[in-house]
N, C-alpha and C. Protein backbone atom coordinates (compact mmCIF):
# COMPACT_ATOMS: atom_id res chain seq x y z
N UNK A 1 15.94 15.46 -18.95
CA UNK A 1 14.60 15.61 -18.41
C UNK A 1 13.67 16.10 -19.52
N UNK A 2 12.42 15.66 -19.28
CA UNK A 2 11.18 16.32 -20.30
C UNK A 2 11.08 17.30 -19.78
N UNK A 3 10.35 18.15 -20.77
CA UNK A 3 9.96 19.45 -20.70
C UNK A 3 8.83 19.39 -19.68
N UNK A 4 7.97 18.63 -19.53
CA UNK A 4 6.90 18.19 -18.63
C UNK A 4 7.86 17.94 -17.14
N UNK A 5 8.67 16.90 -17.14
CA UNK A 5 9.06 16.70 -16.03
C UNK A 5 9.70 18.12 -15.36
N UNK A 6 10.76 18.61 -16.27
CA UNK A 6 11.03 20.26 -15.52
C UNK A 6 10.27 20.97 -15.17
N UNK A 7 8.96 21.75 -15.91
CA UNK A 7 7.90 22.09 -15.46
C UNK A 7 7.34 21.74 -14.04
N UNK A 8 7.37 20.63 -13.69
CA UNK A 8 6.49 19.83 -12.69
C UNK A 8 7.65 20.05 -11.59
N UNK A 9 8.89 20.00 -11.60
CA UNK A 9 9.70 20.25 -10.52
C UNK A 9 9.71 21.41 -10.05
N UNK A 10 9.74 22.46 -11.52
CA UNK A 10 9.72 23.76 -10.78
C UNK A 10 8.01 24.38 -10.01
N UNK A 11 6.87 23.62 -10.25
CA UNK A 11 6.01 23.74 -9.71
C UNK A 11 6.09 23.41 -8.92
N UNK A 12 6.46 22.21 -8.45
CA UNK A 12 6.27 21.34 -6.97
C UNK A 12 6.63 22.63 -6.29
N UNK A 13 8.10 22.90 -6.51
CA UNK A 13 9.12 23.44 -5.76
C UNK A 13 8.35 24.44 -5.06
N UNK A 14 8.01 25.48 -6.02
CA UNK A 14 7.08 26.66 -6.43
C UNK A 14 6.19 26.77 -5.13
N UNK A 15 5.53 25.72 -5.18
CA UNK A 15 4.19 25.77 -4.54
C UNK A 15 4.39 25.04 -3.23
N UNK A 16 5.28 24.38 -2.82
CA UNK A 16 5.94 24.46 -1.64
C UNK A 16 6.45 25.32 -0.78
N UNK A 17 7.91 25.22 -1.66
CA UNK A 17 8.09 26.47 -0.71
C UNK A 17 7.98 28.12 -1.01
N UNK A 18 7.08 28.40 -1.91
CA UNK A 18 6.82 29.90 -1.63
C UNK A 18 5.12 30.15 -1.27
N UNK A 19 4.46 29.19 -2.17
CA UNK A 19 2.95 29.78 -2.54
C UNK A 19 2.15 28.83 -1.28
N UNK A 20 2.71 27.60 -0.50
CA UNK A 20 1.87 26.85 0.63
C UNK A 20 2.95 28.05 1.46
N UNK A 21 4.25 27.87 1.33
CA UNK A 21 4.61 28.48 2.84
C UNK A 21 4.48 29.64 3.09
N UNK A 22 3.86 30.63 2.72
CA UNK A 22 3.61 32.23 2.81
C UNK A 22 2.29 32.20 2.34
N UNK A 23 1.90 31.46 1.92
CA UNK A 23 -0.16 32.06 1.88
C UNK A 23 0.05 32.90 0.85
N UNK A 24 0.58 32.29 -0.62
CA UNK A 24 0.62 33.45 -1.38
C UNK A 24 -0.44 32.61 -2.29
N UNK A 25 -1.33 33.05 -2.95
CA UNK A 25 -2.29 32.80 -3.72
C UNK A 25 -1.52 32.95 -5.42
N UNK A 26 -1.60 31.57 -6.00
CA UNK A 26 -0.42 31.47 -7.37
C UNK A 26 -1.72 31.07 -8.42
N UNK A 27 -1.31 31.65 -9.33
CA UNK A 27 -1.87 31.43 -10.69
C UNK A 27 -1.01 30.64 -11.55
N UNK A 28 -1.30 29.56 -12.01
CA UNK A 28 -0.17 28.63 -12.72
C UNK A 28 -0.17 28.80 -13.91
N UNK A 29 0.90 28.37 -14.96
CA UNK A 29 0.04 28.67 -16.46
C UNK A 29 -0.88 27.78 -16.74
N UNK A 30 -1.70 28.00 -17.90
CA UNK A 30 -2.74 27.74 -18.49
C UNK A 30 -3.55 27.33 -17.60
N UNK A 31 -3.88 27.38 -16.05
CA UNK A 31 -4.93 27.64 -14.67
C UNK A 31 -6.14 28.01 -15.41
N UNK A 32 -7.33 27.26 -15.15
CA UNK A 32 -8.62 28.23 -15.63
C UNK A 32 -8.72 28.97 -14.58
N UNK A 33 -8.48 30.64 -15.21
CA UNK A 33 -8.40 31.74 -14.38
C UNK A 33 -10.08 31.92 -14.12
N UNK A 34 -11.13 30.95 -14.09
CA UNK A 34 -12.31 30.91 -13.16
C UNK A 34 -12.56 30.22 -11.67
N UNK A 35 -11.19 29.54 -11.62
CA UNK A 35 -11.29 28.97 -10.26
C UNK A 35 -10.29 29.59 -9.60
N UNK A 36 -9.54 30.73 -10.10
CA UNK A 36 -8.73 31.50 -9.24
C UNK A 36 -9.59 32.88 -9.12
N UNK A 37 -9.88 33.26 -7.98
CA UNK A 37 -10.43 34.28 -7.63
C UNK A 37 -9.66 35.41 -6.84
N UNK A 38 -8.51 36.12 -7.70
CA UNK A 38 -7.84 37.47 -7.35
C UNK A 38 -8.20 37.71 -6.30
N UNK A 39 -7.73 38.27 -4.77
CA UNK A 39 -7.91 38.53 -3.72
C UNK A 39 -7.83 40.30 -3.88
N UNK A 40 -8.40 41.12 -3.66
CA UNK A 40 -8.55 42.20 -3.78
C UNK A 40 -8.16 43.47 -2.83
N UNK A 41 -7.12 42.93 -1.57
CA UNK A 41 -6.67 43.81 -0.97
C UNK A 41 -5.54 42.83 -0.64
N UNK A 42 -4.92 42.02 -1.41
CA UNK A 42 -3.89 40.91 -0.75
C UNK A 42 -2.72 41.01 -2.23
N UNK A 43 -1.56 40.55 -1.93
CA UNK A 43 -0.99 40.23 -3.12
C UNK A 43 -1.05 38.63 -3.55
N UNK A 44 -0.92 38.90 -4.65
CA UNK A 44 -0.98 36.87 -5.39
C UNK A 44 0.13 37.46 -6.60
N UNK A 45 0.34 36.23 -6.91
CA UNK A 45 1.43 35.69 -7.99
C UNK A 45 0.87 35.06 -8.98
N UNK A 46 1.45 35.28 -10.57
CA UNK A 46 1.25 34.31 -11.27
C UNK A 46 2.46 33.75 -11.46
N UNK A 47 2.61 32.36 -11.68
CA UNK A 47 3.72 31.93 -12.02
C UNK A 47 3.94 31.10 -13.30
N UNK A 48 4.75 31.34 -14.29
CA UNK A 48 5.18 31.10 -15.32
C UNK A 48 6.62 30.37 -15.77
N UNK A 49 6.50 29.14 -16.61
CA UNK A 49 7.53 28.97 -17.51
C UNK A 49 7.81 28.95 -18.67
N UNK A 50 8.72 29.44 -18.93
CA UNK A 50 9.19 29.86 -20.32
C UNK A 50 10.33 28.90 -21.16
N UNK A 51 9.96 28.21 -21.80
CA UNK A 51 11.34 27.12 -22.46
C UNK A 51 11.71 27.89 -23.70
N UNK A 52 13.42 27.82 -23.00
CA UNK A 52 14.71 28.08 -23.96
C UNK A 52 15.03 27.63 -25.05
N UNK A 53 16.09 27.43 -25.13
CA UNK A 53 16.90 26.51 -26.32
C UNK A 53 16.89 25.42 -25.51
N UNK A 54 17.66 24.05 -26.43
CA UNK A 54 17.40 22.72 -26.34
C UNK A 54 18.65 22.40 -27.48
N UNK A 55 19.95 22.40 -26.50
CA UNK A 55 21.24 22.20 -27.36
C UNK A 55 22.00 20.65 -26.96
N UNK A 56 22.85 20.12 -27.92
CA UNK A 56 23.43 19.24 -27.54
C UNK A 56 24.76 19.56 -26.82
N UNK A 57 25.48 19.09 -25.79
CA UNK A 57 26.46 19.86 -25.26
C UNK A 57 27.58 18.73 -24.73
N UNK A 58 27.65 17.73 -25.18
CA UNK A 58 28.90 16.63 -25.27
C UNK A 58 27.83 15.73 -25.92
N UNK A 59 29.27 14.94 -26.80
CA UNK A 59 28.84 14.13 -27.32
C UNK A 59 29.23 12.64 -27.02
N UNK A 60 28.90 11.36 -26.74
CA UNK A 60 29.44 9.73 -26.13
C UNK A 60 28.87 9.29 -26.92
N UNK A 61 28.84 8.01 -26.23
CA UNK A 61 28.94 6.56 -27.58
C UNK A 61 27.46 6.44 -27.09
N UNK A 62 26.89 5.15 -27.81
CA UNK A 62 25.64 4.81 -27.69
C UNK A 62 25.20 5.26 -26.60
N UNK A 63 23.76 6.09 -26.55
CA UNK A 63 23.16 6.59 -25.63
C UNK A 63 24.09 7.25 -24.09
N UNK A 64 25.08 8.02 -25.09
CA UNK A 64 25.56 8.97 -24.29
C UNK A 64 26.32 10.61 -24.49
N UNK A 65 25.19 10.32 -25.30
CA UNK A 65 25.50 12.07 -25.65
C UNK A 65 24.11 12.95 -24.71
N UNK A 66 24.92 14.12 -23.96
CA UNK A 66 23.70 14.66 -23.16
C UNK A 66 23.12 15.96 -23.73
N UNK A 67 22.01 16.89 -23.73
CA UNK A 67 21.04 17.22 -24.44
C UNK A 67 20.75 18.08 -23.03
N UNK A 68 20.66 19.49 -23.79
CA UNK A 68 20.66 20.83 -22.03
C UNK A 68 19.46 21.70 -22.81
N UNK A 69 18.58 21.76 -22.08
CA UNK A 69 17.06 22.34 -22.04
C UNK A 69 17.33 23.58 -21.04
N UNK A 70 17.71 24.36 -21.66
CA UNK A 70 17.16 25.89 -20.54
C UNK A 70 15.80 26.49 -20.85
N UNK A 71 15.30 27.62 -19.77
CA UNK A 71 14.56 28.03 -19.83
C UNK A 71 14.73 28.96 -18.70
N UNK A 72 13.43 29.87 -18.39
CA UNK A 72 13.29 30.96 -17.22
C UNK A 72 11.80 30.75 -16.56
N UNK A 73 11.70 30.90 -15.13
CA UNK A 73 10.81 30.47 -14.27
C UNK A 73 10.48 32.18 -14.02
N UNK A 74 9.45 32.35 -14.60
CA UNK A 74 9.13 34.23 -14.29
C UNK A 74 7.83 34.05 -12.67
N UNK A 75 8.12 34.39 -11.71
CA UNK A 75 6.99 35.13 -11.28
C UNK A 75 6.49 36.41 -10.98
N UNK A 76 5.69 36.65 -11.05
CA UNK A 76 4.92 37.69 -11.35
C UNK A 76 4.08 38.26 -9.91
N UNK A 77 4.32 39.04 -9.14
CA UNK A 77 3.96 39.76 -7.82
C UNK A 77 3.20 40.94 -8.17
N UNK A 78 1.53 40.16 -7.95
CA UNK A 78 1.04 41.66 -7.82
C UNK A 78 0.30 42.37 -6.60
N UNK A 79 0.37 43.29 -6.45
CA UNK A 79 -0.30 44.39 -5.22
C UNK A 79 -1.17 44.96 -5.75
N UNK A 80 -2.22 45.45 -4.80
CA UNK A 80 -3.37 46.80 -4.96
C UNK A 80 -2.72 47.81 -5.15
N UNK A 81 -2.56 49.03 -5.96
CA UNK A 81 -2.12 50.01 -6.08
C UNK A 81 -2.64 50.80 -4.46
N UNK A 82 -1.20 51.54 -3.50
CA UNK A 82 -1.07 52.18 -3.19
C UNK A 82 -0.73 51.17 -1.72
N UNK A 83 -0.16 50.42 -1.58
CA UNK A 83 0.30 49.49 -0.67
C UNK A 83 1.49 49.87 -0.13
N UNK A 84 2.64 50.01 -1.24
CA UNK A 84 3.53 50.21 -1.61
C UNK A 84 4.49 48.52 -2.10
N UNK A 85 5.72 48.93 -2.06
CA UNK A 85 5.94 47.55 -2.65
C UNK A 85 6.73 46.52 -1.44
N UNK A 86 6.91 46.87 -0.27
CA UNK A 86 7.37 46.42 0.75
C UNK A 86 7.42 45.06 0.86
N UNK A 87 5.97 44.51 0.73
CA UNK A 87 5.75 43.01 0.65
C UNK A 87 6.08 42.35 -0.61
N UNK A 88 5.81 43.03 -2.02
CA UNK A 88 6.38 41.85 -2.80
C UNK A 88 8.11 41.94 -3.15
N UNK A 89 8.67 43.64 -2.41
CA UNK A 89 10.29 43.25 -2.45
C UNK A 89 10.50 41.86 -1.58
N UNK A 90 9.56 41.81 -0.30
CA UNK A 90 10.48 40.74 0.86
C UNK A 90 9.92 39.27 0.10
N UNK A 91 8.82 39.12 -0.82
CA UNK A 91 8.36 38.04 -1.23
C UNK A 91 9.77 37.76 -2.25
N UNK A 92 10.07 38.40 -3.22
CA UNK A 92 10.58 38.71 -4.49
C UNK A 92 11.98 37.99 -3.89
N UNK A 93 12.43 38.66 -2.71
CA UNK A 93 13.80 38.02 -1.70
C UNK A 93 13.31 36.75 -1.31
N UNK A 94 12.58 36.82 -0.63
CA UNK A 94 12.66 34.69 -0.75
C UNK A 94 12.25 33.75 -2.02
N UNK A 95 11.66 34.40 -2.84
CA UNK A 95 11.88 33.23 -4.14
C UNK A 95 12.86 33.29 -4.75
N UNK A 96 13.81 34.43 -4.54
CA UNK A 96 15.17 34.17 -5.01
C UNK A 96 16.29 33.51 -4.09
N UNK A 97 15.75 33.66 -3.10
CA UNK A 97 16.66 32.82 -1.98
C UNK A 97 16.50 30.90 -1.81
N UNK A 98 15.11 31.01 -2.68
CA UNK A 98 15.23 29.35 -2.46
C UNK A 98 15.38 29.12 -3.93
N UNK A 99 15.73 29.76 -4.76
CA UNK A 99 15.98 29.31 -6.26
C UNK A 99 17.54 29.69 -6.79
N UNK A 100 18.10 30.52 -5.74
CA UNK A 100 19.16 31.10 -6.36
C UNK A 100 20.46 29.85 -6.27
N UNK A 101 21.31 29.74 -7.64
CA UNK A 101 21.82 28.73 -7.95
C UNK A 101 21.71 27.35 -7.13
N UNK A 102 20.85 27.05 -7.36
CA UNK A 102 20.39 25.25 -6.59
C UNK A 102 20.04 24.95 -7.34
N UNK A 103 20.00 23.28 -6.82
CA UNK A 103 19.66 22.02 -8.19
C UNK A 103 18.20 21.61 -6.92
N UNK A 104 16.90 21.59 -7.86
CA UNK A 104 15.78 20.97 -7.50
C UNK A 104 15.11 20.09 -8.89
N UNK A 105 15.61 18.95 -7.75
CA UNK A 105 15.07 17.18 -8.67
C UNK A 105 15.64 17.27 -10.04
N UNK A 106 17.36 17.85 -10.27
CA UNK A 106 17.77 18.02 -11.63
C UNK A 106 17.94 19.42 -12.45
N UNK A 107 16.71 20.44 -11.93
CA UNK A 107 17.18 21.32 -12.65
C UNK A 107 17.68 22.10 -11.68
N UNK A 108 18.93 23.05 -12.19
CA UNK A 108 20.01 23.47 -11.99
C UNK A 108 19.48 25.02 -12.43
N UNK A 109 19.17 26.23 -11.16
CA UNK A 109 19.16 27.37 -11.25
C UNK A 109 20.30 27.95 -10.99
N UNK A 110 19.76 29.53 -11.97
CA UNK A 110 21.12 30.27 -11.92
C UNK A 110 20.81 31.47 -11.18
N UNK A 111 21.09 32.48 -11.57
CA UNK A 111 21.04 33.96 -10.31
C UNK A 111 19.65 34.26 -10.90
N UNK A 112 18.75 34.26 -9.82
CA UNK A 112 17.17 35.32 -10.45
C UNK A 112 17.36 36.67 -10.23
N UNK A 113 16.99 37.45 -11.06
CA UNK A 113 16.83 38.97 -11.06
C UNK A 113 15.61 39.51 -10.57
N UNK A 114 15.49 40.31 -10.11
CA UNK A 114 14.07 40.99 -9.50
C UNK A 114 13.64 42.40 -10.58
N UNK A 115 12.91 42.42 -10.76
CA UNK A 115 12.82 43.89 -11.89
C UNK A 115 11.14 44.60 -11.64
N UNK A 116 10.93 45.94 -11.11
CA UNK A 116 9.96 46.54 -10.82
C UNK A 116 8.95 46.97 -12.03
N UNK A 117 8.12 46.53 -12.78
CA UNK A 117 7.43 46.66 -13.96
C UNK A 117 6.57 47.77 -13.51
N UNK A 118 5.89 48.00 -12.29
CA UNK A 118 5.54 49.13 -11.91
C UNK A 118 3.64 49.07 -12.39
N UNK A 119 3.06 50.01 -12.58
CA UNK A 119 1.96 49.78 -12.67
C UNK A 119 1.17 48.62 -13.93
N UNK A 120 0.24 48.14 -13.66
CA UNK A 120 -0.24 47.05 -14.61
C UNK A 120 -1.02 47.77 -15.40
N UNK A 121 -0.97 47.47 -17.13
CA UNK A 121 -1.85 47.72 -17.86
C UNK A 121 -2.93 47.95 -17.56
N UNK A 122 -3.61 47.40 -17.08
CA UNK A 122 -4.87 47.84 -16.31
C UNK A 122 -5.15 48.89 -15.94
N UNK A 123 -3.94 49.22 -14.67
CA UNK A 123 -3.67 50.23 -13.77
C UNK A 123 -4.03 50.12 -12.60
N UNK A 124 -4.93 48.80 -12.19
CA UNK A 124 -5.19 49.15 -10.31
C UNK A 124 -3.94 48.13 -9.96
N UNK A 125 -2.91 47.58 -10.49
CA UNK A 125 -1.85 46.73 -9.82
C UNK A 125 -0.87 47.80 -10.15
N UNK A 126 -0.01 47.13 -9.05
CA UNK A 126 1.42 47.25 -9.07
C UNK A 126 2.04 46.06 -8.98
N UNK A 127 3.35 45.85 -10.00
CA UNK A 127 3.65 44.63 -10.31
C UNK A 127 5.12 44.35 -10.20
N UNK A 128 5.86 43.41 -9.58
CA UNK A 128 7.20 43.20 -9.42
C UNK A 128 7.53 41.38 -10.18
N UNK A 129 8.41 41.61 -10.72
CA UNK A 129 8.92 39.96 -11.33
C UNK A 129 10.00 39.67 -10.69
N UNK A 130 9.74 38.49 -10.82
CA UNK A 130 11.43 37.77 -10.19
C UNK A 130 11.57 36.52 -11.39
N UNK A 131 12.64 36.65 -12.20
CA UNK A 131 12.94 35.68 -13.29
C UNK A 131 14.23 35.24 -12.71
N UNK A 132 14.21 33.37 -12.86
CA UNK A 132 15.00 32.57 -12.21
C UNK A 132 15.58 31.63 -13.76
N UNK A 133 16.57 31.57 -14.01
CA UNK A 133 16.76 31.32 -15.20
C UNK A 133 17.37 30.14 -15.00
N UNK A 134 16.88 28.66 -15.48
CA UNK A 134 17.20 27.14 -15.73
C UNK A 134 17.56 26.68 -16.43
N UNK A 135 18.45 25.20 -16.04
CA UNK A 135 19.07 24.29 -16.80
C UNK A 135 18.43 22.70 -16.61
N UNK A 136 18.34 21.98 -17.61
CA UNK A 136 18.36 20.62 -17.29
C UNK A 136 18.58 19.84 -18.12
N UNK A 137 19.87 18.76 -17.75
CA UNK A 137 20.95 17.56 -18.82
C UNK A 137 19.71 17.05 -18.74
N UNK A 138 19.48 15.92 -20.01
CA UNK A 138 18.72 14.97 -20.29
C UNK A 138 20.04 13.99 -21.30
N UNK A 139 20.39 12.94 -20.81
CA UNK A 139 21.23 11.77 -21.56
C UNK A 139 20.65 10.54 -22.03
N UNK A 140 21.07 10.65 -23.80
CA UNK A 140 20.47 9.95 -24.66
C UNK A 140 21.10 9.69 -25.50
């Protein structure tokens, strides 16, 4: 798979089933953050991918040696400071529940971790990640 095409699966996915089916308001990468307008007593997400290594991992005869692209799908849960974190733990539990080791359109997730980053540089967020860490063969 292209790097484009993985991207685009894990968005579809993304924006299916977490950010249409829960009313969560997502920031995509490179989004002109002028047509996203932060909701100010609600939580939203940004969501991010990050590309890995890009190893060869068997080798065949003409156009059959396959080629493994990992990477990590970070999202990013933020709250108004003083909410508490109730809602983006139960959010944080279903994007790991529909990503945790499944294959969507090829790529192949592994266990996501949840990790509490806690207040935002800023300081009026509070911020929780959930990193979902990917695979995808491409044969060539």
């Amino acid at each position: 798979m292209t790097p484009e095409a993985i991207a685009n699966a894990i968005r579809s996915a993304f924006k299916t089933n977490i950010a249409d089916a829960n009313s969560l308001l997502t920031l995509y990468d490179n989004q002109d953050e002028g047509t996203f307008d932060k909701p100010d007593n609600a939580m939203w997400c940004r969501l991010s991918i990050r590309d890995g290594d890009n190893n060869q991992v068997a080798t065949g005869g003409s156009g059959g040696n396959t080629f493994r692209r990992s990477g990590v799908m970070i999202a990013q849960l933020f709250s108004p400071l003083g909410l508490g974190d109730k809602d983006q733990r139960e959010m944080a539990g279903k994007i790991e529940a529909v990503f945790r080791c499944t294959t969507i359109s090829s790529v192949k997730f592994r266990t996501p971790d949840m990790n509490t980053v806690g207040r935002t540089q800023g300081g009026d967020e509070w911020q929780v990640n959930v990193t979902c860490p990917f695979y995808a063969n491409d044969t060539g």
